[in-house]
C-alpha atoms as a PDB file:
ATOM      1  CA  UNK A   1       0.000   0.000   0.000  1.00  0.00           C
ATOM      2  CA  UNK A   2       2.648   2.081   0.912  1.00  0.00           C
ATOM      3  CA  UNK A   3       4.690   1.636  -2.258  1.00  0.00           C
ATOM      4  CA  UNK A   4       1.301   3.028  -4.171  1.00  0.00           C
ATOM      5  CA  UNK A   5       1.506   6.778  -2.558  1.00  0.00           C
ATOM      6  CA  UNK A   6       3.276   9.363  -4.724  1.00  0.00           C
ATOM      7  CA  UNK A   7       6.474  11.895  -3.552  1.00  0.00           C
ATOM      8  CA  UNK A   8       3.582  14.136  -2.675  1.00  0.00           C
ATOM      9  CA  UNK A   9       1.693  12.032  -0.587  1.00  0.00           C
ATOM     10  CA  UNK A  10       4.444  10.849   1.433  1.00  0.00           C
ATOM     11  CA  UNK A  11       5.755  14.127   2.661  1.00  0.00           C
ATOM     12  CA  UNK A  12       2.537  15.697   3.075  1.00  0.00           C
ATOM     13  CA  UNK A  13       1.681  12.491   5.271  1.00  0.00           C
ATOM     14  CA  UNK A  14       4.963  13.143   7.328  1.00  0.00           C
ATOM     15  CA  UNK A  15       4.912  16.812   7.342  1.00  0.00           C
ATOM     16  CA  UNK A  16       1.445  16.333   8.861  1.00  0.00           C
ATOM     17  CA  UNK A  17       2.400  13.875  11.456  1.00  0.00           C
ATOM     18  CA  UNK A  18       5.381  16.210  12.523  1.00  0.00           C
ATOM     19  CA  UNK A  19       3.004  18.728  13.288  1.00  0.00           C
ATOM     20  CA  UNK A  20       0.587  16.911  15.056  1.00  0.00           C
ATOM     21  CA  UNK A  21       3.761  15.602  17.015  1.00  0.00           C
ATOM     22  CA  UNK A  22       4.745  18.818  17.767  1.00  0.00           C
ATOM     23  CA  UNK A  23       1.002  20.109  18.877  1.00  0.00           C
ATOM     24  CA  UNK A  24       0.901  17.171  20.973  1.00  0.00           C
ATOM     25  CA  UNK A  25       4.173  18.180  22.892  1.00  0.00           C
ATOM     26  CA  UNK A  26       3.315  21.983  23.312  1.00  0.00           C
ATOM     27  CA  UNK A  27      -0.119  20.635  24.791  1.00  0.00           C
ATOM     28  CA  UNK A  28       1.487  18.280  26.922  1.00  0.00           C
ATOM     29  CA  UNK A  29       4.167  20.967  28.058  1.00  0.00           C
ATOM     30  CA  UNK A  30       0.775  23.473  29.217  1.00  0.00           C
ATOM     31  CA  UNK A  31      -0.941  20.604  30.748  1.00  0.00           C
ATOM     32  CA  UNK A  32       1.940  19.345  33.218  1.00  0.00           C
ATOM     33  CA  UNK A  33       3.111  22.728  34.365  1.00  0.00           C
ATOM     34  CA  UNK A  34       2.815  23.746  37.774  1.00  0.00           C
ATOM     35  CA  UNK A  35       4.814  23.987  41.380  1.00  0.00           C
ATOM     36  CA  UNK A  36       3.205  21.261  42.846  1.00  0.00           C
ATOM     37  CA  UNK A  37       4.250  18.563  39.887  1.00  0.00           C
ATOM     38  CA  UNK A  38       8.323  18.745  40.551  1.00  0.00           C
ATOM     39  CA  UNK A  39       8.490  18.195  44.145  1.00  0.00           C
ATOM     40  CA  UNK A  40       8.640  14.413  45.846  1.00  0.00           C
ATOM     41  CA  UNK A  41       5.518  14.471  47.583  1.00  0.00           C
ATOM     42  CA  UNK A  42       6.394  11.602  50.170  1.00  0.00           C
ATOM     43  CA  UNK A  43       7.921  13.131  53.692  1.00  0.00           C
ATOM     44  CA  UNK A  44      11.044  12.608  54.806  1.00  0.00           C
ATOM     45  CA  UNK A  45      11.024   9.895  57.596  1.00  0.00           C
ATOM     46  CA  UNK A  46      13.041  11.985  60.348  1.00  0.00           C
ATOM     47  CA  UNK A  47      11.130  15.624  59.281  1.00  0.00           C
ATOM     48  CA  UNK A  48       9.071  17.168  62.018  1.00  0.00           C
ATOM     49  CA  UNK A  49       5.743  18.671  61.074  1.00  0.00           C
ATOM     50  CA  UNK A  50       7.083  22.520  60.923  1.00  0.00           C
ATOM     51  CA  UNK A  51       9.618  21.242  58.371  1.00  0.00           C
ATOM     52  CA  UNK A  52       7.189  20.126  55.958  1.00  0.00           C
ATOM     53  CA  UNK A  53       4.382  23.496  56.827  1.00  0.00           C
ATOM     54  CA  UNK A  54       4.618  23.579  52.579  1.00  0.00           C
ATOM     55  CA  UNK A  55       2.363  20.456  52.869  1.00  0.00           C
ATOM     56  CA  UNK A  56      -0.985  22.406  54.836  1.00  0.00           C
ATOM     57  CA  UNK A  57       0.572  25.964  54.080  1.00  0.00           C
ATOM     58  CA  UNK A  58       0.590  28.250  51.507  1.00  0.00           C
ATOM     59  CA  UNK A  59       3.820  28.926  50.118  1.00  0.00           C
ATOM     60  CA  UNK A  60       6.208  30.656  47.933  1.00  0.00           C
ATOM     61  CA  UNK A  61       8.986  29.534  45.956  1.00  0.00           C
ATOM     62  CA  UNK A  62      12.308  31.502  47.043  1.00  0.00           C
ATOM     63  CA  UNK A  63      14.838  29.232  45.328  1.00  0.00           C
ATOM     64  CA  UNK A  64      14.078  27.342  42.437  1.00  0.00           C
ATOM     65  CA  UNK A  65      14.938  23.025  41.735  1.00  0.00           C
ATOM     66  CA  UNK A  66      18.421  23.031  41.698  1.00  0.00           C
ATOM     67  CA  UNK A  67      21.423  20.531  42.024  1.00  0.00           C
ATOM     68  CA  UNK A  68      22.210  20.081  45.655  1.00  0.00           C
ATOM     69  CA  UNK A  69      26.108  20.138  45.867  1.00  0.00           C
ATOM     70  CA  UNK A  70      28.393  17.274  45.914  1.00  0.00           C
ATOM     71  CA  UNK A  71      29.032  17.404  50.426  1.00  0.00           C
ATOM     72  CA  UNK A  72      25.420  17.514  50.318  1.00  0.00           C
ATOM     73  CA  UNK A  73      24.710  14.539  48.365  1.00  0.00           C
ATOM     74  CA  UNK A  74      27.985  12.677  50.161  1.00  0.00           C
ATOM     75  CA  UNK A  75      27.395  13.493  53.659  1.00  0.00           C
ATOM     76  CA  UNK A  76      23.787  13.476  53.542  1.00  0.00           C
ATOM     77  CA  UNK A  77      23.565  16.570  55.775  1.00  0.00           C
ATOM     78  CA  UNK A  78      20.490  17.800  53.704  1.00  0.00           C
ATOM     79  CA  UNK A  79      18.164  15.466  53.703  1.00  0.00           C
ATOM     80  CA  UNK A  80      16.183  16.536  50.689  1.00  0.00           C
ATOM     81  CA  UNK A  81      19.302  15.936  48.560  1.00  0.00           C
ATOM     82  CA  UNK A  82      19.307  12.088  49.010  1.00  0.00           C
ATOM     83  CA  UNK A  83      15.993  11.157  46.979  1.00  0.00           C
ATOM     84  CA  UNK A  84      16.557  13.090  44.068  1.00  0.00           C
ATOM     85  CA  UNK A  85      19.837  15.441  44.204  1.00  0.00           C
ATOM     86  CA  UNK A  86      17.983  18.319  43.666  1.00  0.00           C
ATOM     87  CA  UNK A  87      16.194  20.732  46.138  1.00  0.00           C
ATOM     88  CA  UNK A  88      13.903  23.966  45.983  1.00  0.00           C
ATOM     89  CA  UNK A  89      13.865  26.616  48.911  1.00  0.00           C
ATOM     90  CA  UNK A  90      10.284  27.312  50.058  1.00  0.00           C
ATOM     91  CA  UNK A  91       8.944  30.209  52.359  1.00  0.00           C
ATOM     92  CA  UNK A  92       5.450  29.112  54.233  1.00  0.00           C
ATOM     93  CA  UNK A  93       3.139  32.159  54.406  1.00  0.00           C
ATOM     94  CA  UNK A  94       1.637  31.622  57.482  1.00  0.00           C
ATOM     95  CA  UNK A  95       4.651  30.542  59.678  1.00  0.00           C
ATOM     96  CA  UNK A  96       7.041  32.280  57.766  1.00  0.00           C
ATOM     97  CA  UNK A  97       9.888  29.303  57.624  1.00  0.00           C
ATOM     98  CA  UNK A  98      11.853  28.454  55.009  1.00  0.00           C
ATOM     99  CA  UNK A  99      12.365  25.482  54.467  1.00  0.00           C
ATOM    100  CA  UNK A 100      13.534  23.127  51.236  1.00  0.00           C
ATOM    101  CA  UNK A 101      11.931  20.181  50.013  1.00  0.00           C
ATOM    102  CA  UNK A 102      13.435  18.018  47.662  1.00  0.00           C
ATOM    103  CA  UNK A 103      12.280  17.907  43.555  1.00  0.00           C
ATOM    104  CA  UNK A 104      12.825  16.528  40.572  1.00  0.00           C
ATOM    105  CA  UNK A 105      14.960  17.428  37.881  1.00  0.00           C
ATOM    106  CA  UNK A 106      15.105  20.852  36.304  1.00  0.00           C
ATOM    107  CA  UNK A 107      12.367  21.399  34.112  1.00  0.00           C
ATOM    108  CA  UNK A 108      14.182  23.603  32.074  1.00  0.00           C
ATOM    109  CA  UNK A 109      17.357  21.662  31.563  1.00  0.00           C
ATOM    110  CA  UNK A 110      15.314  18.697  30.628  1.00  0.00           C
ATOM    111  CA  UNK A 111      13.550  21.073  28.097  1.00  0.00           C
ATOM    112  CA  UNK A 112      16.580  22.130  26.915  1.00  0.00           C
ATOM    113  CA  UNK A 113      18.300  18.275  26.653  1.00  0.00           C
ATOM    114  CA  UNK A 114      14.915  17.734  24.807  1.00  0.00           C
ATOM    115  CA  UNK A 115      15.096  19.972  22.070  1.00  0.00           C
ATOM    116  CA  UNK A 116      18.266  19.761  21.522  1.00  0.00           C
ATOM    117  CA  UNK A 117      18.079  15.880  20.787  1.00  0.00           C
ATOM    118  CA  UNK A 118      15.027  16.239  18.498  1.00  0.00           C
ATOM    119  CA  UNK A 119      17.094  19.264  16.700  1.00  0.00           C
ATOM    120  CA  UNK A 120      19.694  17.243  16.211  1.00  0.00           C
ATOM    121  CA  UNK A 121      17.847  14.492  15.051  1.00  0.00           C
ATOM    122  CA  UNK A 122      15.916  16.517  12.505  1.00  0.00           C
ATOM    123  CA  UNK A 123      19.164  17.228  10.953  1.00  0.00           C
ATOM    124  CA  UNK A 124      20.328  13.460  11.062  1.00  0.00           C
ATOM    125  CA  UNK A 125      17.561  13.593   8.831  1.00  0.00           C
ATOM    126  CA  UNK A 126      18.035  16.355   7.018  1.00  0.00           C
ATOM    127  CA  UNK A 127      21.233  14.897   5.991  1.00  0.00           C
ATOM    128  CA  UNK A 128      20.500  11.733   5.481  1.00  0.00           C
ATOM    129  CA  UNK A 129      17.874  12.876   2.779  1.00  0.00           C
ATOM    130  CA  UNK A 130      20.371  14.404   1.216  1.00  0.00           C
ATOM    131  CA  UNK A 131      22.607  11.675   0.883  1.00  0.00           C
ATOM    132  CA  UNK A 132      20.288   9.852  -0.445  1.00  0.00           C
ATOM    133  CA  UNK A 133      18.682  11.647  -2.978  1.00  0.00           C
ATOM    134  CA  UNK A 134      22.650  12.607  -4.233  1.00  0.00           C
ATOM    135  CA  UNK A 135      23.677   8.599  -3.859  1.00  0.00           C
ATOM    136  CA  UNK A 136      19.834   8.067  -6.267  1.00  0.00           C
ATOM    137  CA  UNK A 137      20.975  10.598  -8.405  1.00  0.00           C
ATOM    138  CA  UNK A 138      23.933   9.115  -9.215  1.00  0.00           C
ATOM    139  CA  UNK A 139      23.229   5.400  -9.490  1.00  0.00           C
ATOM    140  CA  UNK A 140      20.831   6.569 -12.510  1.00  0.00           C
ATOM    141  CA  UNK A 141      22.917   8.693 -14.630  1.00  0.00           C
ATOM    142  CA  UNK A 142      25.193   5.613 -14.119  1.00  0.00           C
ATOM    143  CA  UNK A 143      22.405   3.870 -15.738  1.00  0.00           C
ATOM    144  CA  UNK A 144      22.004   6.444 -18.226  1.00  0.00           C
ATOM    145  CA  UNK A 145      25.693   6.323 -19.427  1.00  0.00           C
ATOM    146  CA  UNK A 146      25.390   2.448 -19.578  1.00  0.00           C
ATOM    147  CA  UNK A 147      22.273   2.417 -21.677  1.00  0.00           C
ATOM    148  CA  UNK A 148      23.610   4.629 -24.076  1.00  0.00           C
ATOM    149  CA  UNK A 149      27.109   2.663 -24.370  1.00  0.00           C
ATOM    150  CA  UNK A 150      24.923  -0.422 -25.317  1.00  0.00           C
ATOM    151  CA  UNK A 151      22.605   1.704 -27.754  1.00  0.00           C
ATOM    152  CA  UNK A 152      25.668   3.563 -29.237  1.00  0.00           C
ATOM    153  CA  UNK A 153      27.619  -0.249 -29.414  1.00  0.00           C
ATOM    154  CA  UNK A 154      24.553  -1.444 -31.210  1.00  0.00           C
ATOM    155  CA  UNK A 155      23.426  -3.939 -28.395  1.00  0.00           C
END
């Protein structure tokens, strides 16, 4: 069936699905952003109450996710560092502590590692079109030249 669809077809088909690919991403990207989806929602074991007021507080975000830093991680003196190895400062608005509470990765660094993959990939593609179309290109005026040896020879 495939083999049936013209030049045409076949990128209008893929330039289609692209798109939809795309439309699908930026939706997705709307849909899952918010505070409350980066942070590890379970409590650390050895966490009193006021250290986790962001759970039954309003609060406000003073430090973004970020890496924690290597002693951290090693020496476990943060405890928010060892589930994930990255942290966010929080301020609670009605006691007024701040306090950090361990997150997931950087959204915007994963963004980032994201496009840059599918960018790179697009011109994989890009190139390997390229190739071969030039390689196709070349294989028939080989042909050519060979047809018209044998018509010239009398074949």
């Amino acid at each position: 069936m495939i083999e049936s669809c013209t030049k045409k077809r076949m990128i209008l088909a893929i330039t289609f699905l692209g798109g939809l690919t795309l439309l699908v991403l930026i939706v997705e990207s709307h849909w899952t952003s918010g505070s409350s989806r980066n942070h590890v929602g379970v409590a650390e074991k050895n966490a009193t109450n006021e250290n986790n007021c962001w759970l039954h507080e309003d609060f406000e975000i003073v430090e973004p996710c970020h890496l924690c830093t290597e002693f951290e991680i090693t020496s476990k003196s943060n405890g928010v560092c060892v589930p994930t190895k990255f942290k966010e400062t929080l301020r609670c608005k009605s006691s007024g502590k701040v306090v950090s509470r361990s997150c997931d990765k950087v959204t915007w660094l994963e963004e980032r590692n994201f496009w840059i993959f599918e960018g790179s990939m697009f011109l994989l593609g890009i190139i390997s079109t390229t190739v071969v179309f030039a390689r196709q290109k070349i294989l028939d005026h080989r042909m050519l030249r060979r047809i018209q040896r044998q018509l010239a020879s009398g074949v």
